[in-house]
Protein backbone atom coordinates (compact mmCIF):
# COMPACT_ATOMS: atom_id res chain seq x y z
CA UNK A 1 0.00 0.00 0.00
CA UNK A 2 1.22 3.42 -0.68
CA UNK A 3 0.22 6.84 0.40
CA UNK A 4 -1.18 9.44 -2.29
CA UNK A 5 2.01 10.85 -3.17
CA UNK A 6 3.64 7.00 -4.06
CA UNK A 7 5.66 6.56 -0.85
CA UNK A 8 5.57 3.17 0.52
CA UNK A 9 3.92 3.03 3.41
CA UNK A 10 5.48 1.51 6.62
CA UNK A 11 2.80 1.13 9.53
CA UNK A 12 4.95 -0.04 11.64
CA UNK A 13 7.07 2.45 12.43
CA UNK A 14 5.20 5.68 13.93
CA UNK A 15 8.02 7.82 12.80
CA UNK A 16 7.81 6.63 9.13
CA UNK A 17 3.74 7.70 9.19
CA UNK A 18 4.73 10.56 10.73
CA UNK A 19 6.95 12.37 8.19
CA UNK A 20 4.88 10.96 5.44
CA UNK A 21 2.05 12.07 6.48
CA UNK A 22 2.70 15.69 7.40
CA UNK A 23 5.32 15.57 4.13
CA UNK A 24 2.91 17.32 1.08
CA UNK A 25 2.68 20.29 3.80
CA UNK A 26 5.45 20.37 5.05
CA UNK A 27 6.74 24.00 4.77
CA UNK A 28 9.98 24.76 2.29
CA UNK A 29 13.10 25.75 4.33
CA UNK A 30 13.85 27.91 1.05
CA UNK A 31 10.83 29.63 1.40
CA UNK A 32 11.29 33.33 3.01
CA UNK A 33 7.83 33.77 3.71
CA UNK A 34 5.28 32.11 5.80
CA UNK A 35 1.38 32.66 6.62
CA UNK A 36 0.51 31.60 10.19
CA UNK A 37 -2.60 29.73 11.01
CA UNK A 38 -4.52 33.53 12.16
CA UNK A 39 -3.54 34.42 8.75
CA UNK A 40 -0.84 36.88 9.36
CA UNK A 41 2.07 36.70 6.70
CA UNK A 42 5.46 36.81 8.47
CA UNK A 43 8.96 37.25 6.28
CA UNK A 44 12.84 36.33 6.59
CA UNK A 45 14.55 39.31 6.16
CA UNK A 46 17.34 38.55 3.61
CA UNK A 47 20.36 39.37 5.91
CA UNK A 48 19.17 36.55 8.34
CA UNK A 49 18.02 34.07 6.08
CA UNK A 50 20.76 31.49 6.49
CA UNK A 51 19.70 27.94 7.42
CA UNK A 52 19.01 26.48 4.14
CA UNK A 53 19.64 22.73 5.09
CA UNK A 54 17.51 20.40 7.61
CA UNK A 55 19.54 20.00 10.66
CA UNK A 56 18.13 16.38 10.97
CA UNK A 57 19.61 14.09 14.18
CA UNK A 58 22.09 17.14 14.55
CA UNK A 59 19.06 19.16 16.25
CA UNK A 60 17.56 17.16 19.57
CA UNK A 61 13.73 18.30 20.94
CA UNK A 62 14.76 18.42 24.60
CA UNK A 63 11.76 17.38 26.86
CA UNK A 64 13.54 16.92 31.20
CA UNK A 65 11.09 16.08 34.15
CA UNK A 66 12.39 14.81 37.40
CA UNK A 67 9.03 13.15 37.89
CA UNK A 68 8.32 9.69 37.31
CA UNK A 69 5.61 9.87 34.98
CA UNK A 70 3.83 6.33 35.65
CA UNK A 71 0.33 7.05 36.54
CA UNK A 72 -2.51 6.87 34.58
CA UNK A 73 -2.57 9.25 31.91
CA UNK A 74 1.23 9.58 32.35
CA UNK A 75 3.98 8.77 29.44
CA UNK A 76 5.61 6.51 31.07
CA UNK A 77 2.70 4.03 32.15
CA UNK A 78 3.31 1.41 30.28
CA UNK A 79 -0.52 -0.16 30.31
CA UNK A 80 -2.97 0.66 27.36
CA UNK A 81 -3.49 4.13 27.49
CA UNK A 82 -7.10 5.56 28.66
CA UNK A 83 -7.00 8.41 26.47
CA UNK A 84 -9.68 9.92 28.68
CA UNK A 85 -7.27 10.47 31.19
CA UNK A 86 -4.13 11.35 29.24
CA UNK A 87 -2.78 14.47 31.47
CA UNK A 88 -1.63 17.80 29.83
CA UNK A 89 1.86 16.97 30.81
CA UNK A 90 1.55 13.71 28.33
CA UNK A 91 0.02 15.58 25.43
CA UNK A 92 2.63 18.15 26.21
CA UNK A 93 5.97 15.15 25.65
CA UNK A 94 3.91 13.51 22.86
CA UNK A 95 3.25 16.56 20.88
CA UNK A 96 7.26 17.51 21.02
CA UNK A 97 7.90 14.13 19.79
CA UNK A 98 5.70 14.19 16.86
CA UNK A 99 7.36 17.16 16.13
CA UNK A 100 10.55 15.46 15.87
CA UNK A 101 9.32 12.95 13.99
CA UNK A 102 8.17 15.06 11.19
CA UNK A 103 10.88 16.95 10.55
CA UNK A 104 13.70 14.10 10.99
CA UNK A 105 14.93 15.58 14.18
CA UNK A 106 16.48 13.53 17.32
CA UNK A 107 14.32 13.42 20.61
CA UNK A 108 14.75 12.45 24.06
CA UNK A 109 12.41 12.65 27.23
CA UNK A 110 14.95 12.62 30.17
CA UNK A 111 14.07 11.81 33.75
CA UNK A 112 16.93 13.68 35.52
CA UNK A 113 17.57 13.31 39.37
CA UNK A 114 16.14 15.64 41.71
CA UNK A 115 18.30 18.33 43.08
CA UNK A 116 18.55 18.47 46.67
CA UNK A 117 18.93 22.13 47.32
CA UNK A 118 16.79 23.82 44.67
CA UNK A 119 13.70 23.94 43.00
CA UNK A 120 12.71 21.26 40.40
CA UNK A 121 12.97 23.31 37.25
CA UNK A 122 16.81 24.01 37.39
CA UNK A 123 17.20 20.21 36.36
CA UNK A 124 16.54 21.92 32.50
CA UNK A 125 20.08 23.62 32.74
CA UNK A 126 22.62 20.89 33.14
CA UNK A 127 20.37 17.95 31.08
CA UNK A 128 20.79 20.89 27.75
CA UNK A 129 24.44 21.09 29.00
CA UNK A 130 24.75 17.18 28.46
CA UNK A 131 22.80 17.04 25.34
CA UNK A 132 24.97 19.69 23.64
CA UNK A 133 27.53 17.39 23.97
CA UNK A 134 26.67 15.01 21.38
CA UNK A 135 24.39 17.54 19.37
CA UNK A 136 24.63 20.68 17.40
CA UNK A 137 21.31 22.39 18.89
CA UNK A 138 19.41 21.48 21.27
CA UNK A 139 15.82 22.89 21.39
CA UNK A 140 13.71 22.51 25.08
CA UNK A 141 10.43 22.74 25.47
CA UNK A 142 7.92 22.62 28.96
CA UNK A 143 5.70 20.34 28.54
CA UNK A 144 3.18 23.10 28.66
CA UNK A 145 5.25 24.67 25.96
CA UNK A 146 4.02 23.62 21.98
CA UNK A 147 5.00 24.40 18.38
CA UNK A 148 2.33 25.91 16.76
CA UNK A 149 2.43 24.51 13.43
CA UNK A 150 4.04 21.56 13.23
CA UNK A 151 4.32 21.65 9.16
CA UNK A 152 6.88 24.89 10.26
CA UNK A 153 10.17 23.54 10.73
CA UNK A 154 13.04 24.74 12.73
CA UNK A 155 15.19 26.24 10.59
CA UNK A 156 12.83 28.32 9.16
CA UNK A 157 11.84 29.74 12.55
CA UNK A 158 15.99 30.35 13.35
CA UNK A 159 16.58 32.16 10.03
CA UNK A 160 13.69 34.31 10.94
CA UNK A 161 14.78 35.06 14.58
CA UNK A 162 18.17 35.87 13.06
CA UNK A 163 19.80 32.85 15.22
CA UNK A 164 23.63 32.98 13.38
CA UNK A 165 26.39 30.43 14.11
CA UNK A 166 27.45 32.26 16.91
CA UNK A 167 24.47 31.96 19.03
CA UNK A 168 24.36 30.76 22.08
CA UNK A 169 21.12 30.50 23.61
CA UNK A 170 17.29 32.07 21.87
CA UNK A 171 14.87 32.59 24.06
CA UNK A 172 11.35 34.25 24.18
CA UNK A 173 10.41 37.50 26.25
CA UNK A 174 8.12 36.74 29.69
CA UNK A 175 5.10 39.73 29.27
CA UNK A 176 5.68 43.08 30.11
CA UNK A 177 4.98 43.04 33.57
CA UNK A 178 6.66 44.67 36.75
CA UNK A 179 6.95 41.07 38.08
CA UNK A 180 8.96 39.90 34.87
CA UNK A 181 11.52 42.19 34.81
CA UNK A 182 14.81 41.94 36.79
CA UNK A 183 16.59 44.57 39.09
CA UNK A 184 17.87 46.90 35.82
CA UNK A 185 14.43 47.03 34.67
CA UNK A 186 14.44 44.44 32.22
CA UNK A 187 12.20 41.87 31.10
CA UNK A 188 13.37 38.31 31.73
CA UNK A 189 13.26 35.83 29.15
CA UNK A 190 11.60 32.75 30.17
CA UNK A 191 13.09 29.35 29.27
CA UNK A 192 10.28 27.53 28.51
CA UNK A 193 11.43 27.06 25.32
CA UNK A 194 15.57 27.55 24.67
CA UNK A 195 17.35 26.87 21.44
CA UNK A 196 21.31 26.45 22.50
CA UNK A 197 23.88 25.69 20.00
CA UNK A 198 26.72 23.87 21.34
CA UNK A 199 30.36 25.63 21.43
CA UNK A 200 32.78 25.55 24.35
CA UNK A 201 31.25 28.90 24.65
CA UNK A 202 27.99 27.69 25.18
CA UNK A 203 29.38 24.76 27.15
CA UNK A 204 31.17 27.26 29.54
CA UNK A 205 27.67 29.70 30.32
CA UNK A 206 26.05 26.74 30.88
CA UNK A 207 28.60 25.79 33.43
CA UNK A 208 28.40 29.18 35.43
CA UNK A 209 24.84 29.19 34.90
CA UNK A 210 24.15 25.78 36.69
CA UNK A 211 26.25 27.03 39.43
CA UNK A 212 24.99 30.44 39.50
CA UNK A 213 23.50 29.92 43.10
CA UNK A 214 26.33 28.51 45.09
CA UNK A 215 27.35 32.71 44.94
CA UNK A 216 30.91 31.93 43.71
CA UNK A 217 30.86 33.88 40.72
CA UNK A 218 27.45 35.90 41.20
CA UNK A 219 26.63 36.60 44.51
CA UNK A 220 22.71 36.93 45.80
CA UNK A 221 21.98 34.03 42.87
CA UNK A 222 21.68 31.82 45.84
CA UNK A 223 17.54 33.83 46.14
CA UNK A 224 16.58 31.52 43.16
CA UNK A 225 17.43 28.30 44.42
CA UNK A 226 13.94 28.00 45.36
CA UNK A 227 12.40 31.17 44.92
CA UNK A 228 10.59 31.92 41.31
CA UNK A 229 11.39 32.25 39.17
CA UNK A 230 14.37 29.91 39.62
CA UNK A 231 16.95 29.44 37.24
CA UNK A 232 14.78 31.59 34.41
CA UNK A 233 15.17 35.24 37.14
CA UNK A 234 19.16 33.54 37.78
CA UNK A 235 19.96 33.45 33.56
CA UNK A 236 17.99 37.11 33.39
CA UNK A 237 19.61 38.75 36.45
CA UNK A 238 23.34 37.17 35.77
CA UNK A 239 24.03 35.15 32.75
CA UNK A 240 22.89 37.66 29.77
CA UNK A 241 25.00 40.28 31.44
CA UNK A 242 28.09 38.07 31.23
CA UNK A 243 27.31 36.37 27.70
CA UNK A 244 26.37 39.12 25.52
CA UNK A 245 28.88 39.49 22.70
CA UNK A 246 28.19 40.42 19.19
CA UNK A 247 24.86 37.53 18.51
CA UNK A 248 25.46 35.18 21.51
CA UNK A 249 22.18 36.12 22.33
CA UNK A 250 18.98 36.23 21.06
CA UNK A 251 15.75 37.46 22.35
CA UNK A 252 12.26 36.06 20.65
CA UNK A 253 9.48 38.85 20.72
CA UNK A 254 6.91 37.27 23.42
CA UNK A 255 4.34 37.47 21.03
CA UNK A 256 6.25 34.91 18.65
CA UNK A 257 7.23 32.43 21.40
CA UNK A 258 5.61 32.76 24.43
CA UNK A 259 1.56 33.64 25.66
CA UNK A 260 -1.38 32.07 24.08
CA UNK A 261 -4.48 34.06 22.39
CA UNK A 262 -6.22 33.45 25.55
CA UNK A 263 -4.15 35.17 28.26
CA UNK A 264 -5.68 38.23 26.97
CA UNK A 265 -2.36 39.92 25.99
CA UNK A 266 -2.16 40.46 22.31
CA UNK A 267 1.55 41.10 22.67
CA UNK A 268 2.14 37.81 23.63
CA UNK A 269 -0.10 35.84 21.81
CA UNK A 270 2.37 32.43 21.16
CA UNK A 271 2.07 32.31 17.24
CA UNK A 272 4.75 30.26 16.43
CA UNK A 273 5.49 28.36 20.15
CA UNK A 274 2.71 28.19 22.54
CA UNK A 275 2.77 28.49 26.07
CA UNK A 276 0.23 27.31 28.63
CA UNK A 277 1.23 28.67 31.76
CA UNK A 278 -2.36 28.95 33.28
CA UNK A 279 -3.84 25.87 31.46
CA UNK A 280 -1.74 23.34 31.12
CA UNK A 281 -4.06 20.81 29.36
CA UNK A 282 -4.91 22.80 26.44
CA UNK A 283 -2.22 20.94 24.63
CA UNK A 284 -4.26 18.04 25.35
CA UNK A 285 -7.08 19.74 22.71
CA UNK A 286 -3.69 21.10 20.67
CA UNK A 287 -2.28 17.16 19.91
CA UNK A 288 -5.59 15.70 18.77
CA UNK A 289 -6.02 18.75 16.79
CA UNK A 290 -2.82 18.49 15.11
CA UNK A 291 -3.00 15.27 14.35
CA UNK A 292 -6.87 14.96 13.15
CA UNK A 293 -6.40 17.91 11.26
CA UNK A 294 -3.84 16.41 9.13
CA UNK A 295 -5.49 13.32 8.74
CA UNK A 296 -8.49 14.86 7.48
CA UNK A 297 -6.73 17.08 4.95
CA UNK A 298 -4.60 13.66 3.54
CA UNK A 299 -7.67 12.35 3.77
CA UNK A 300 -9.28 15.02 1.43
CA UNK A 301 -5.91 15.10 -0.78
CA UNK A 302 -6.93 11.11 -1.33
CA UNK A 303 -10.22 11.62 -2.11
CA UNK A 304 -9.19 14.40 -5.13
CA UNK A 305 -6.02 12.53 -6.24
CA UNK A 306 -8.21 9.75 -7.25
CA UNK A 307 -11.83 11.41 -8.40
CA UNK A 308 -12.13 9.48 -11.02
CA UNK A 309 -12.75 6.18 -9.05
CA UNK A 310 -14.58 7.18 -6.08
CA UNK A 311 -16.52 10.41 -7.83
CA UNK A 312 -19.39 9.70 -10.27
CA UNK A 313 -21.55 12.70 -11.52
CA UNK A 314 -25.42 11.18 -12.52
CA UNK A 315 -26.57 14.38 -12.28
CA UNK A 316 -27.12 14.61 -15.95
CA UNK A 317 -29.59 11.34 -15.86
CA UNK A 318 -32.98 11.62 -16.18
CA UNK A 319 -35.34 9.19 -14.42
CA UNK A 320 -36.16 6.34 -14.23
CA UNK A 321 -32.84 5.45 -14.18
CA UNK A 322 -32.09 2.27 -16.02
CA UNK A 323 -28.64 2.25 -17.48
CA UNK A 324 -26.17 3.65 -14.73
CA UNK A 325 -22.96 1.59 -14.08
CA UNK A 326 -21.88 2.51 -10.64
């Protein structure tokens, strides 16, 4: 059996059905334009359009909980899944992986140890650390964190931030609130969604970031250990003031990668990543969305690609009808 456009098709491997799948829509890396799903058109500029070949296993999706994940509803349960109970946190995981899977890109759910003298989240800093080790770019995600449109792939979305070689770390703007901004009067960025690029650069900010709190280097960091927001107010307070040469940074408008329509903020709206800080289980909705919209449009490619067969106009016959071959 083959799908519509004459690719074999493999049903046993997810990944296969995946990228096959989502393949006719996928969205040209060559392309310098791009219309979003509210209809706005959005547009490389041509100094920044650079990334004109998939990264594939180079680039890792990055998902790290410290929690075990084994109850009902939960990824790693490994009985038959009652999708009636599948948590946000699963859609969340399953949602980056499909991702992955689409565009040819590495993934890895990680269940990293806890820490014992800080909150849970700073487990995010030294698991990108470790995966930069054996990959070019590493992109994390919360599990409350989702792409958009999955058709859109990566390096589209880093030639249009203007991510360059020498990048570090992208991340997206928190919203313009009092409480988001640090003791200069800036807004933090929140890192619920990072794209490092491994360098011993990178490796080395990393390195003072994950020790930020032990007051060495930067002392007072030892307020975030367990005080939000964590190691996202530690990297906004410190790091960016200490790793900011000529495009080691970049900062993604909020309203790009961060919010969701609902919040209410039209500044931070999420168009191209999605964040569900207040609702976590909207990417519950989000993955069967995703993935039923896409059926139903291969679906409808099917149907046209083969008419003839399954499309017979009578309308033209008078009755009684005596002679029809259907």
């Amino acid at each position: 059996m083959c799908f519509g456009d004459g690719t074999p098709a493999n049903w046993t491997d997810m990944s296969y059905l995946a990228k096959h799948l989502w393949r006719p829509y996928l969205h040209n890396i060559a392309s310098k334009s791009f219309i979003a799903d509210n209809g706005e058109h959005y547009k490389i500029p041509s100094d920044s359009y650079r990334w004109t070949e998939t990264f594939g296993k180079k680039l890792i999706i990055l998902d790290v909980d410290s929690r075990p994940n084994t109850n009902t509803g939960e990824i790693l349960n490994g009985e038959k899944p009652d999708l009636s109970k599948i948590t946000g946190r699963t859609a969340g995981f399953m949602s980056h992986y499909l991702y992955s899977m689409i565009h040819g890109y590495d993934y890895r759910l990680v269940r990293a140890p806890n820490y014992n003298d800080r909150h849970g989240t700073w487990v995010k800093v030294p698991m990108i650390k470790e995966a930069l080790k054996s990959h070019d770019i590493v992109v994390f995600l919360d599990a409350d964190a989702e792409f958009v449109h999955p058709h859109l792939p990566l390096e589209w979305l880093m030639s249009f931030w203007n991510i360059t070689p020498r990048t570090l770390v992208a991340m997206a703007e928190d919203p313009d609130e009092s409480y988001n901004k640090d003791d200069k009067g800036r807004l933090l960025w929140n890192t619920g969604f990072i794209i490092a690029q491994q360098s011993n650069r990178t490796q080395e900010m990393f390195d003072a970031w994950e020790s930020c709190p032990t007051g060495d280097r930067y002392p007072g960091c030892d307020r975030w250990l367990k005080k939000w927001a964590h190691e996202q107010a530690a990297f906004g307070y410190y790091l960016r003031y200490d790793y900011n040469g000529p495009e080691e940074l970049r900062t993604i408008p909020c309203d790009q990668g961060n919010g969701a329509p609902y919040i209410g903020n039209n500044k931070c709206r999420g168009v191209f990543v999605r964040h569900h800080w207040w609702e976590k289980d909207r990417t519950i909705r989000s993955l069967y969305d995703s993935i039923l919209n896409m059926f139903v449009r291969r679906l409808y490619g099917q149907f046209h690609g083969e008419k003839s067969r399954y499309f017979l106009d009578a309308s033209k016959y008078q009755y009684p009808i005596h002679d029809l071959v259907v």
